[in-house]
Protein backbone atom coordinates (compact mmCIF):
# COMPACT_ATOMS: atom_id res chain seq x y z
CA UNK A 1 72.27 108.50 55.51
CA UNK A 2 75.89 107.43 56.67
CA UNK A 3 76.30 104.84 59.28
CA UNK A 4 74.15 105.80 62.72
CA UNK A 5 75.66 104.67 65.85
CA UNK A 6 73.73 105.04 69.24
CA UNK A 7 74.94 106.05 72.57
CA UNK A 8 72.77 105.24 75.84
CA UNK A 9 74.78 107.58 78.09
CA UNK A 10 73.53 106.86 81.86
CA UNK A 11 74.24 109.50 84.53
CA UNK A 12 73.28 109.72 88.17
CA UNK A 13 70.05 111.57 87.57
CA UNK A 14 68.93 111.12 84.08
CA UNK A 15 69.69 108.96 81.09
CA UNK A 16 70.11 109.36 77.50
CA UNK A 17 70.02 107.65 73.36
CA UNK A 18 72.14 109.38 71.63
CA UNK A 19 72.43 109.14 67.83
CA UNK A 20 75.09 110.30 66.10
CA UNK A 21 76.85 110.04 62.41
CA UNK A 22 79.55 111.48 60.69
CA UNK A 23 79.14 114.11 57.09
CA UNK A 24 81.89 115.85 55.86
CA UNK A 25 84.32 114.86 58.98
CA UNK A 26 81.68 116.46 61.57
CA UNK A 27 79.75 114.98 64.18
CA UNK A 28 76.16 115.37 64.37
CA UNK A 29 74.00 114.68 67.17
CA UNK A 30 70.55 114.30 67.62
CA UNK A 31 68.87 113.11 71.24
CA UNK A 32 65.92 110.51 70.72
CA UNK A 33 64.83 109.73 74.28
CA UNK A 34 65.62 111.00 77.72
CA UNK A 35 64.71 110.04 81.23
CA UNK A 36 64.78 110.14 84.93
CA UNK A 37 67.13 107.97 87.24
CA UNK A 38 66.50 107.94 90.44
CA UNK A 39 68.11 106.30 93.66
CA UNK A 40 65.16 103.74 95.74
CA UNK A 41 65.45 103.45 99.20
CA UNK A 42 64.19 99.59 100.07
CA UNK A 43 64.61 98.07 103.17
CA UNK A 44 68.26 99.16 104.93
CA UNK A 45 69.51 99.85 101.14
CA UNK A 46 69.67 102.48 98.51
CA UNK A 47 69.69 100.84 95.34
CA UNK A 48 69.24 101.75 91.68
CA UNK A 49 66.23 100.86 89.58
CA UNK A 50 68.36 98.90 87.05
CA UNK A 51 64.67 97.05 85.09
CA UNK A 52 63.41 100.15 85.17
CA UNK A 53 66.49 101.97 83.40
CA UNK A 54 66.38 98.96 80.37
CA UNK A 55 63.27 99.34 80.04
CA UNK A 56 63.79 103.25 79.47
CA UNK A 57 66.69 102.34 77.08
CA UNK A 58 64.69 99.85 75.33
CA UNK A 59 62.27 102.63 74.58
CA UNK A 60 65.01 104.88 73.12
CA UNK A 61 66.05 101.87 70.75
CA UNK A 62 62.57 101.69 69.63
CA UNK A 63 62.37 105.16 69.00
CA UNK A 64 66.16 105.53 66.71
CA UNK A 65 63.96 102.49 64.71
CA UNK A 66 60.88 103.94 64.20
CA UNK A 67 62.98 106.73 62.93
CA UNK A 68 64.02 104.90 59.94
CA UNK A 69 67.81 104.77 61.15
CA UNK A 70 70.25 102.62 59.92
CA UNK A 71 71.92 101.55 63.15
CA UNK A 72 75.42 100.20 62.90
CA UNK A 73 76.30 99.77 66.61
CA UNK A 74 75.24 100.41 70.60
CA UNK A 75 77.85 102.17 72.85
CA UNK A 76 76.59 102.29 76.64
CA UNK A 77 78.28 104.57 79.28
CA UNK A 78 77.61 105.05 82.56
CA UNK A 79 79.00 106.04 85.90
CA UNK A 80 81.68 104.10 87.70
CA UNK A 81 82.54 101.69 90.54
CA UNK A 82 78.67 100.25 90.74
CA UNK A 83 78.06 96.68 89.83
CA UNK A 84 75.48 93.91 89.69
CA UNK A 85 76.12 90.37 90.27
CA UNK A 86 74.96 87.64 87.65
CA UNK A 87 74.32 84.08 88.84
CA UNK A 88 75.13 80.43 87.42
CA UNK A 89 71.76 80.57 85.30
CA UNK A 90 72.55 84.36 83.72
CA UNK A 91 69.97 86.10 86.04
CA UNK A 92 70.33 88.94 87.79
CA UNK A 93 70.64 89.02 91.96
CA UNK A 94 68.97 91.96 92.84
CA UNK A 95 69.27 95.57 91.86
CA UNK A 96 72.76 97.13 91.79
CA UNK A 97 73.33 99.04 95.19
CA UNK A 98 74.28 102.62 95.04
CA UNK A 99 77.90 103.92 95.92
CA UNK A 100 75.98 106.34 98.72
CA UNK A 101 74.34 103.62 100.45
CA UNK A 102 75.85 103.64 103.75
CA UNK A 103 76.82 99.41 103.48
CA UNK A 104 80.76 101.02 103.01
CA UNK A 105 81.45 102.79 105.82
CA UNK A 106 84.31 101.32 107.77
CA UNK A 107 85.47 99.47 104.92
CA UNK A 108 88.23 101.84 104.56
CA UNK A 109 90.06 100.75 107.77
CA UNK A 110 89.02 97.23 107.20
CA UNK A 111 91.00 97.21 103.35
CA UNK A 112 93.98 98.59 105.42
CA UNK A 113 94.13 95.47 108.41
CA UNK A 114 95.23 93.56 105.41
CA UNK A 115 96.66 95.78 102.94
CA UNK A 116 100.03 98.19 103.21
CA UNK A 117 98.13 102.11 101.51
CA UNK A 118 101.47 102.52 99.78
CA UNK A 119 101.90 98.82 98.20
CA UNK A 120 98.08 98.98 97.43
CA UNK A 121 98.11 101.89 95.60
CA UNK A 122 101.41 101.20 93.49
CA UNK A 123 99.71 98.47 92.02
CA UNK A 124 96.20 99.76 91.41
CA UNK A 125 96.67 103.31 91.58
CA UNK A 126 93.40 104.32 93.02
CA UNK A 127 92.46 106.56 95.46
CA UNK A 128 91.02 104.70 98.40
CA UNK A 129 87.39 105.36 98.76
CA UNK A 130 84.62 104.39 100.51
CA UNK A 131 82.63 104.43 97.36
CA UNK A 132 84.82 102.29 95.44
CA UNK A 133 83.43 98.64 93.95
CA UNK A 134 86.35 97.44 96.44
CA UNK A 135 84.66 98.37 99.56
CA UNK A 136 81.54 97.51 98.50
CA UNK A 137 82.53 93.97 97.92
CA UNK A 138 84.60 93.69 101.30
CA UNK A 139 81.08 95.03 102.58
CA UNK A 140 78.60 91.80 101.28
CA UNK A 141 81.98 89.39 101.70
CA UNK A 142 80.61 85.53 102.87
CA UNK A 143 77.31 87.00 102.04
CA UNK A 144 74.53 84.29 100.50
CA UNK A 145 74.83 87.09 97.93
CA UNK A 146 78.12 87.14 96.46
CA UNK A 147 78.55 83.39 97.19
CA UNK A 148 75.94 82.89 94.46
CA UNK A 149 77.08 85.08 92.27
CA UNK A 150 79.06 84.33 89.27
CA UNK A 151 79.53 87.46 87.31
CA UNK A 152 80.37 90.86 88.12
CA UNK A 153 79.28 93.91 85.81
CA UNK A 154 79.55 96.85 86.19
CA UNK A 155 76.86 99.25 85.42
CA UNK A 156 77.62 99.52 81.44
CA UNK A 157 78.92 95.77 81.52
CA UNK A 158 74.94 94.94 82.97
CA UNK A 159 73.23 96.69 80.17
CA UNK A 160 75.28 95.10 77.58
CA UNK A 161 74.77 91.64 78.95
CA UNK A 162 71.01 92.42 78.75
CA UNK A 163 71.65 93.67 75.39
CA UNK A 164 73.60 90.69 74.02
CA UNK A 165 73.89 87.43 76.59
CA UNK A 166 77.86 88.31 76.43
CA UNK A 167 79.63 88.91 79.91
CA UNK A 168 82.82 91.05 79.46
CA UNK A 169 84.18 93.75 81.75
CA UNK A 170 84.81 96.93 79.94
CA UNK A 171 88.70 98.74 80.80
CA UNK A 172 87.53 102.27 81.63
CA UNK A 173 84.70 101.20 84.13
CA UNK A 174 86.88 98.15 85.67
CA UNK A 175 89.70 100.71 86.13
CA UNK A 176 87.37 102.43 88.69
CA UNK A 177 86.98 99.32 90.84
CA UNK A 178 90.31 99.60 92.79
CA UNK A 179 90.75 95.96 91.53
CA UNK A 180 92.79 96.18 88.19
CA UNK A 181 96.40 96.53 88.12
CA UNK A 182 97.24 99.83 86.39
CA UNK A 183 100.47 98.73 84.89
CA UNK A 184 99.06 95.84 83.41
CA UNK A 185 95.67 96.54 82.60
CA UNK A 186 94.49 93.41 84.14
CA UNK A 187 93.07 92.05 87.26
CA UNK A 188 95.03 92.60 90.15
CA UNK A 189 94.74 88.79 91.27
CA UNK A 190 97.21 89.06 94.33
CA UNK A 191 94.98 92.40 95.70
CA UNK A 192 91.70 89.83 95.06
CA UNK A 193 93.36 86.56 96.67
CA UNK A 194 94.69 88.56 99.34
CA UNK A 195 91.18 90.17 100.23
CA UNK A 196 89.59 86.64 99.70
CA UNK A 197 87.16 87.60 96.81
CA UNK A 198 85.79 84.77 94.53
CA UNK A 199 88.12 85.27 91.68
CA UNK A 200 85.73 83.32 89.04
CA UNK A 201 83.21 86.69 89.42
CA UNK A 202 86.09 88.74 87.42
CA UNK A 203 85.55 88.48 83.73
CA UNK A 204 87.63 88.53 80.66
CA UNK A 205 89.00 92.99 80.29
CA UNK A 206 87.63 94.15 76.95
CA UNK A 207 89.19 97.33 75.63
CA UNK A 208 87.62 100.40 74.19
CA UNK A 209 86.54 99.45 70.68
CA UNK A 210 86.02 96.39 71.13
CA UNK A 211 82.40 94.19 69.96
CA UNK A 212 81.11 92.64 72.75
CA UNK A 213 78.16 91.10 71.17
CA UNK A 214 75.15 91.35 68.59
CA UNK A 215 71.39 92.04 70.06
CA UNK A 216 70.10 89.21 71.50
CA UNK A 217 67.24 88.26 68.61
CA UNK A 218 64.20 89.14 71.29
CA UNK A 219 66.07 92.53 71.64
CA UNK A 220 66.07 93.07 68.16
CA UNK A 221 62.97 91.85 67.78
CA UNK A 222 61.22 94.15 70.49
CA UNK A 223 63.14 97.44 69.39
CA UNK A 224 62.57 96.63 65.51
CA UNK A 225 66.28 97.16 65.31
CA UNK A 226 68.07 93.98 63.27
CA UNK A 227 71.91 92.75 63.09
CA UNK A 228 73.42 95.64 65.25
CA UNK A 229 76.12 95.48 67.33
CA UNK A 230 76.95 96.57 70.88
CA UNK A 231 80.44 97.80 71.52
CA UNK A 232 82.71 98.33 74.62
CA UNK A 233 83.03 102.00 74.51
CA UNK A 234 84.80 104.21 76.87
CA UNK A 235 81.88 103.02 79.17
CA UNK A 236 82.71 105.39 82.13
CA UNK A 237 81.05 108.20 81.29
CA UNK A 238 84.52 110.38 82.22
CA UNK A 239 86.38 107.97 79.49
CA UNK A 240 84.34 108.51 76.85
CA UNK A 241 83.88 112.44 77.84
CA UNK A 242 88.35 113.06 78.01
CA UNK A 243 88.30 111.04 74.71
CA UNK A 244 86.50 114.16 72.99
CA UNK A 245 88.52 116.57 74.85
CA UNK A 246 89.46 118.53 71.84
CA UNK A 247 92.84 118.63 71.98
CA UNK A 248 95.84 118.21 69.64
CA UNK A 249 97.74 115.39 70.10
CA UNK A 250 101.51 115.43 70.37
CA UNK A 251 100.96 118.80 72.57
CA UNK A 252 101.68 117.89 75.54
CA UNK A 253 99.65 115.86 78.02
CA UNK A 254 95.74 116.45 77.89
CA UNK A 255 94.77 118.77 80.63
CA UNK A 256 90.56 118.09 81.04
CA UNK A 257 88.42 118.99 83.91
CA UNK A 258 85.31 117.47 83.02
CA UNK A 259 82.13 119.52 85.21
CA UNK A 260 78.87 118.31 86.68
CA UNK A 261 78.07 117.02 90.15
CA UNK A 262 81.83 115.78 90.44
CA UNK A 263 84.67 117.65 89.41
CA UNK A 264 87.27 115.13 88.03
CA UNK A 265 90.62 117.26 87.18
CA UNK A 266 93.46 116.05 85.36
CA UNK A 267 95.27 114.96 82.62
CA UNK A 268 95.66 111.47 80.36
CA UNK A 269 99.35 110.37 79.86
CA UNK A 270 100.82 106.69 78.77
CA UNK A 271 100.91 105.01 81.88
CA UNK A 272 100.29 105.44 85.31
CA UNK A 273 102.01 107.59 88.43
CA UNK A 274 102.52 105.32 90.92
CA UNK A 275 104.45 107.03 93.86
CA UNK A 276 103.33 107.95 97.34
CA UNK A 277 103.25 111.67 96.54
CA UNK A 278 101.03 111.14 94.09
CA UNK A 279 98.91 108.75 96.60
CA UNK A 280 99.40 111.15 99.12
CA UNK A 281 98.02 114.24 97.29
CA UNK A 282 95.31 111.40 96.47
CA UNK A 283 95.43 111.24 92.69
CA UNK A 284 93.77 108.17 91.26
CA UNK A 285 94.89 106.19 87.62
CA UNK A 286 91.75 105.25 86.04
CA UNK A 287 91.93 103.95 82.39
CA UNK A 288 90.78 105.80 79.47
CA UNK A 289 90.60 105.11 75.36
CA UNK A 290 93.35 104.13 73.74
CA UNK A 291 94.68 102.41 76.80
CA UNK A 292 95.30 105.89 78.23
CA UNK A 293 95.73 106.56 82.03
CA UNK A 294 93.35 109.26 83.25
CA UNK A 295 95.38 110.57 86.25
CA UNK A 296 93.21 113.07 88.01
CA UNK A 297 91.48 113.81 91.36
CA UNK A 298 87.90 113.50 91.93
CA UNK A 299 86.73 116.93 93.57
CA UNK A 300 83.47 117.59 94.81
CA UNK A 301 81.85 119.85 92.10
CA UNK A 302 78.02 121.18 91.27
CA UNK A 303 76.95 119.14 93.55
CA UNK A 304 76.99 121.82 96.67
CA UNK A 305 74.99 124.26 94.54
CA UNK A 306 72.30 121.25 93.63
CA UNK A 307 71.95 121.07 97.49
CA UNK A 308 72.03 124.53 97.59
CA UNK A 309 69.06 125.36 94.37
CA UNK A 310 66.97 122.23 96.18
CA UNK A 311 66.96 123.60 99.78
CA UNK A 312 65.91 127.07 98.35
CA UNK A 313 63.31 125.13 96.48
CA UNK A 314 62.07 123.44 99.79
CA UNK A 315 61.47 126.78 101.39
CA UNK A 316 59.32 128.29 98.00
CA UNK A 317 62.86 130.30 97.34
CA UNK A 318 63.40 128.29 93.77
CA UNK A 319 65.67 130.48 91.30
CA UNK A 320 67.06 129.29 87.99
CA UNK A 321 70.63 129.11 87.18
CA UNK A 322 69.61 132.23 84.85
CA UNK A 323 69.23 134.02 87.80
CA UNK A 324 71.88 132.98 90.07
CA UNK A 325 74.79 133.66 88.10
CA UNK A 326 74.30 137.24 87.11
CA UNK A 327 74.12 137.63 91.31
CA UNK A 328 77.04 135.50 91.68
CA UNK A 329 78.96 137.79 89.52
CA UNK A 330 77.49 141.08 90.82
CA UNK A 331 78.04 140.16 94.81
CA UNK A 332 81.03 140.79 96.79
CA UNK A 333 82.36 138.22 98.88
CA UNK A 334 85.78 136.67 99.04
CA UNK A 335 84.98 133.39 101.25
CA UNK A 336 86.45 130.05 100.79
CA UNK A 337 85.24 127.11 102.22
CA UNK A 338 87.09 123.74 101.46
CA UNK A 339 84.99 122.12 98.95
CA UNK A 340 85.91 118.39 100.10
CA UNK A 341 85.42 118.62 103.63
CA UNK A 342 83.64 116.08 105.29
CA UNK A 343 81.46 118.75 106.22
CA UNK A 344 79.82 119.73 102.33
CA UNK A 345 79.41 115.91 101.90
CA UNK A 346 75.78 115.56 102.70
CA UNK A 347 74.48 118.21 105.77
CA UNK A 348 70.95 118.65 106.78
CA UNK A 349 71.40 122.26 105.38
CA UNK A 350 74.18 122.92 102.62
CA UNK A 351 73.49 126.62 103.50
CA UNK A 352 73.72 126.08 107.55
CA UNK A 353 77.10 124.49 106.47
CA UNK A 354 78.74 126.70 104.56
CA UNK A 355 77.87 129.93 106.94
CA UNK A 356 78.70 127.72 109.43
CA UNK A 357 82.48 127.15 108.44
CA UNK A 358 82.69 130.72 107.14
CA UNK A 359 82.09 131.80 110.91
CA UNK A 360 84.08 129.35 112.18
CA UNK A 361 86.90 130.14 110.32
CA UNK A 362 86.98 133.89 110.81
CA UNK A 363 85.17 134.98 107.40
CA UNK A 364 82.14 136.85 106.38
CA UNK A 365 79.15 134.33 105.95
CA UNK A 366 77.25 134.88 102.75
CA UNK A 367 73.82 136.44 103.35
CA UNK A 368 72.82 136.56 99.62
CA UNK A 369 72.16 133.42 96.71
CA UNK A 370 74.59 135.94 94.97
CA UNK A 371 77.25 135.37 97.37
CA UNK A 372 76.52 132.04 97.99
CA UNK A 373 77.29 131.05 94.62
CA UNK A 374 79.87 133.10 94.19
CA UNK A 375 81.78 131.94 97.60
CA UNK A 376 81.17 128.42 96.15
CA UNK A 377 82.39 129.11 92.63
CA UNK A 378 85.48 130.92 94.22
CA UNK A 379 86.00 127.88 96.70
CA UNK A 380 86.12 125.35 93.38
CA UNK A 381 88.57 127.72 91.80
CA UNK A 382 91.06 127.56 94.23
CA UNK A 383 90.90 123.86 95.19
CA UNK A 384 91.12 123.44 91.05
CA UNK A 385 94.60 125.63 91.12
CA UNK A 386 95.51 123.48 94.34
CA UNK A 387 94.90 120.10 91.90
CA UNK A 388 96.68 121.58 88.88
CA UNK A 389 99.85 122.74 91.01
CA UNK A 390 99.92 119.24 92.40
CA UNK A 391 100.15 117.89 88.64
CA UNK A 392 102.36 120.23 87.66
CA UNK A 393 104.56 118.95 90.90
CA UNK A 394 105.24 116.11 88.79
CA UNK A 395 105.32 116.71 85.08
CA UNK A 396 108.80 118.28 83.57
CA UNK A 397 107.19 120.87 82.43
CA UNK A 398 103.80 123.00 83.71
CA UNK A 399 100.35 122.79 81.95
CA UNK A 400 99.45 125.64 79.34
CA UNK A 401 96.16 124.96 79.18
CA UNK A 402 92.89 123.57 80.65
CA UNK A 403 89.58 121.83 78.36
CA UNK A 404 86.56 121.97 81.04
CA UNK A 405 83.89 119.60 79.37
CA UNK A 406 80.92 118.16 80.01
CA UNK A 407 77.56 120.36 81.41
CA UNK A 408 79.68 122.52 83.87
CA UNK A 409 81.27 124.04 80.64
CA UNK A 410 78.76 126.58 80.00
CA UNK A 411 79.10 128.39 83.40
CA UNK A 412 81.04 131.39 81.83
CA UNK A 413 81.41 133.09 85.61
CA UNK A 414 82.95 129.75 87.16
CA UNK A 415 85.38 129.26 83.79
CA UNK A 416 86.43 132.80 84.48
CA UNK A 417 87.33 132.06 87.96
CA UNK A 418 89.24 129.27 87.07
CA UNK A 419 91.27 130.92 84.16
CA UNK A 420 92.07 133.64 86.51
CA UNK A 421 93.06 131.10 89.55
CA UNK A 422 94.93 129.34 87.66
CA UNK A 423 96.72 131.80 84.95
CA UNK A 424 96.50 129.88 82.15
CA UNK A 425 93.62 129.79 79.39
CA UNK A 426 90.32 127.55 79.78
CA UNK A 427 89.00 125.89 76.58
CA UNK A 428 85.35 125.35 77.76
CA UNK A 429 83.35 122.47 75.39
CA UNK A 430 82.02 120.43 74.31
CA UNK A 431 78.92 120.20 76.30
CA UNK A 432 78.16 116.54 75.13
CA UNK A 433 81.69 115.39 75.14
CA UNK A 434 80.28 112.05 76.56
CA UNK A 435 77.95 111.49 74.26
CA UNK A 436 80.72 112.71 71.37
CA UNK A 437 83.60 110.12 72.83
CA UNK A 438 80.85 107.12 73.12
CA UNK A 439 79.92 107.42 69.16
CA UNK A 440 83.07 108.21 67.72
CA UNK A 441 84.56 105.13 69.67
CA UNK A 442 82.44 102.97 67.58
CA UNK A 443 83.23 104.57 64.64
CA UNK A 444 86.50 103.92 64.93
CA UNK A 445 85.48 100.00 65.88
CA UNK A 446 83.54 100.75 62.29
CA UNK A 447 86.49 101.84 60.40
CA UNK A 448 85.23 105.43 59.70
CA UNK A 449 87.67 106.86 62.80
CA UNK A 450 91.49 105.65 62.63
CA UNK A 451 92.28 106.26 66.07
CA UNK A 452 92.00 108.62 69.16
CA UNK A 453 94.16 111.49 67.45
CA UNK A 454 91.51 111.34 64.07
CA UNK A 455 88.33 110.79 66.78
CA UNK A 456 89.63 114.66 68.33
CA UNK A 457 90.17 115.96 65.34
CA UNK A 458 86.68 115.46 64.82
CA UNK A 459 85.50 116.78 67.39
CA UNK A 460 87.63 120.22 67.07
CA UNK A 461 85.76 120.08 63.54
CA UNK A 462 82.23 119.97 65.05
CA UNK A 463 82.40 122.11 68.44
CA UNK A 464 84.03 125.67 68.53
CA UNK A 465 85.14 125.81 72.46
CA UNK A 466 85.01 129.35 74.33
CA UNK A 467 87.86 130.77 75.78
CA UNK A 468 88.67 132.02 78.82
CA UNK A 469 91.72 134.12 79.36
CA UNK A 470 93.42 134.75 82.63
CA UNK A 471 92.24 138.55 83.63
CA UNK A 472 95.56 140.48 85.75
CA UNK A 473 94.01 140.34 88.79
């Protein structure tokens, strides 16, 4: 068998190894383990069961092994701005916290008693949230905590460091932090100093591609896996998933919306916009393969139907998205709520909320699923057409076309909504593109992929997308 190369793709509710290998120019995939993450609520904390996640990933290794594989390398990929914190003696100091716990609020207006928004965000050209690492640090500042501490890693930095001894902060994921200048592609050291953050936690910036390490020889030994290396991938999950956006270089800047929980919307270009309108329509720079910006918003996305699907599940109402969708399409409703209010964040009742608003602002309040979906689906349309006008505000020329990726790719309904809200076409897939961009980034640290163009003309040789034309509506 050619080389095999393993991706441990970790998302916010499940996790994933991944092998993959290239025949004939084509990808194929096969998934050897899968498993449940979940977020633990200890104490006055919501953290992430980090031992519990190796552990699962160990057992995937094991299982690629047993298979008889011939593994060449370990990409990991997760999602961004979480972090743990390594001491002097290489151990870990406590489970990462997760970007919902509520340690952040008010760390927005205390960034901003010391910081100017505009000068802060033309040098790291991220959207100020109250999720970022940023705010989380300022939140545990001149705690025992982060006195002690000695590295930072982020989530796919930790696993690697299990995984080989070797402390290095990926691009992608450090790109997320609100810490890294985006010009440079380096640690913003006046935003740290300024903020009075121990600069010695902020490790060495290893780019996509790069080996971090080898398998520490207990690793190896436990997995029955033997010289393989781990490689610096596009480790956020995003990176990896707009690096198999199957798109034809030299056409034009890359126009991705990739679609799960979050809706991030954009496009990758060479370096970064840095104005105040782009601040102000609160576009974010976040790095991608290839040293690529990702310029893009983050939108709220699935997430308000998962709400949705769970509270109908509380009250013995559970229906599949099989079922929804064909009611989505058949109901008639032409609400819109605004998909990032405050309000749709996390209510007692997602549906309370959005009849709520729909009354409040003087339009019919679904009484259906059907048109609860659909209102929703509508509602993500337009605020996607809102995004893409606001790119096109400041490109020469407007965007043709838009690749939706990732799991939200097979909703047909919601791709037709957004072809027709936006009037251009929608290339929908691949469903994996995650998984896709974190393997064929170590194949091209193995020498079977030249470079980004060659990794997506792979892809477009393995996935056939679906289009969506814009109906005249």
């Amino acid at each position: 068998m050619s080389k095999v190369y393993l991706a441990a793709d970790f998302g916010g509710g499940s996790g994933r190894v991944i092998a993959g290998w290239l025949e004939d120019g084509k990808l194929t995939m096969e998934e050897i383990h899968r498993f449940g993450n979940r977020q633990v609520r200890l104490g006055d904390h919501v953290y992430w069961d980090f031992p519990a996640l190796f552990e699962d990933m160990k057992a995937g290794l094991k299982k690629a092994a047993s298979k008889g594989y011939e593994v060449e390398s370990i990409g990991v990929d997760t999602w961004g701005v979480d972090f743990g914190l390594i001491d002097r003696d290489g151990q870990l100091l406590g489970n990462p916290v997760c970007y919902r716990d509520a340690r952040t609020a008010g760390m927005t207006e205390k960034l901003f008693e010391t910081l100017n928004p505009t000068e802060h965000y033309a040098t790291t050209g991220i959207q100020v949230m109250e999720i970022n690492t940023l705010a989380q640090l300022l939140s545990i500042k001149g705690t025992a905590q982060l006195e002690a501490a000695e590295h930072l890693l982020f989530m796919p930095d930790l696993f690697s460091y299990f995984l080989t001894g070797k402390a290095t902060n990926e691009y992608c994921i450090a790109s997320t932090s609100e810490l890294l200048d985006a010009k440079r592609r380096e640690w913003s050291w006046e935003t740290i100093e300024a903020l009075g953050l121990p600069k010695r936690i902020f490790g060495d910036i290893v780019m996509p591609g790069t080996v971090r390490g080898e398998l520490r020889k207990d690793i190896a030994e436990e997995t029955g896996l033997k010289d393989v290396k781990v490689i610096a991938v596009g480790s956020h999950d995003t990176a990896s998933a707009v690096a198999a956006v199957p798109a034809i270089e030299g056409d034009g800047p890359v126009a991705f919306l990739s679609s799960g929980t979050w809706s991030l919307l954009g496009i990758e270009l060479p370096e970064p916009i840095l104005t105040e309108e782009a601040r102000q329509a609160e576009f974010t720079n976040e790095g991608g393969v290839g040293g690529r910006i990702r310029f893009l918003q983050n939108i709220t996305g699935l997430w308000i139907l998962q709400r949705l699907m769970a509270e109908w599940k509380e009250r013995g109402e559970e229906q599949t998205f099989g079922e929804l969708l064909p009611a989505a399409e058949q109901a008639n409703i032409s609400s819109i709520i605004p998909v990032a209010d405050a309000a749709f964040t996390n209510p007692p009742s997602m549906e309370k909320a959005i009849s709520d608003y729909c009354r409040q602002s003087n339009q019919p309040a679904p009484q259906t699923k059907g048109e609860f979906v659909r209102c929703l689906f509508q509602s993500l349309a337009k605020k996607y057409k809102d995004a893409i006008e606001g790119v096109n505000g400041l490109l020469p020329e407007s965007l043709k076309r838009l690749h939706i990726i990732g799991g939200g790719s097979q909703n047909g309904l919601l791709n037709q909504f957004t072809a027709d809200a936006l009037g251009i076409p929608v290339w929908a897939g691949p469903v994996e593109a995650t998984a896709m961009g974190n393997i064929l980034v170590q194949a091209m640290a193995a020498g079977e992929v030249a470079d980004l163009a060659e990794l997506r003309e792979v892809v477009r040789r393995s996935v056939t997308p679906k289009v969506f034309e814009p109906n005249n509506i």
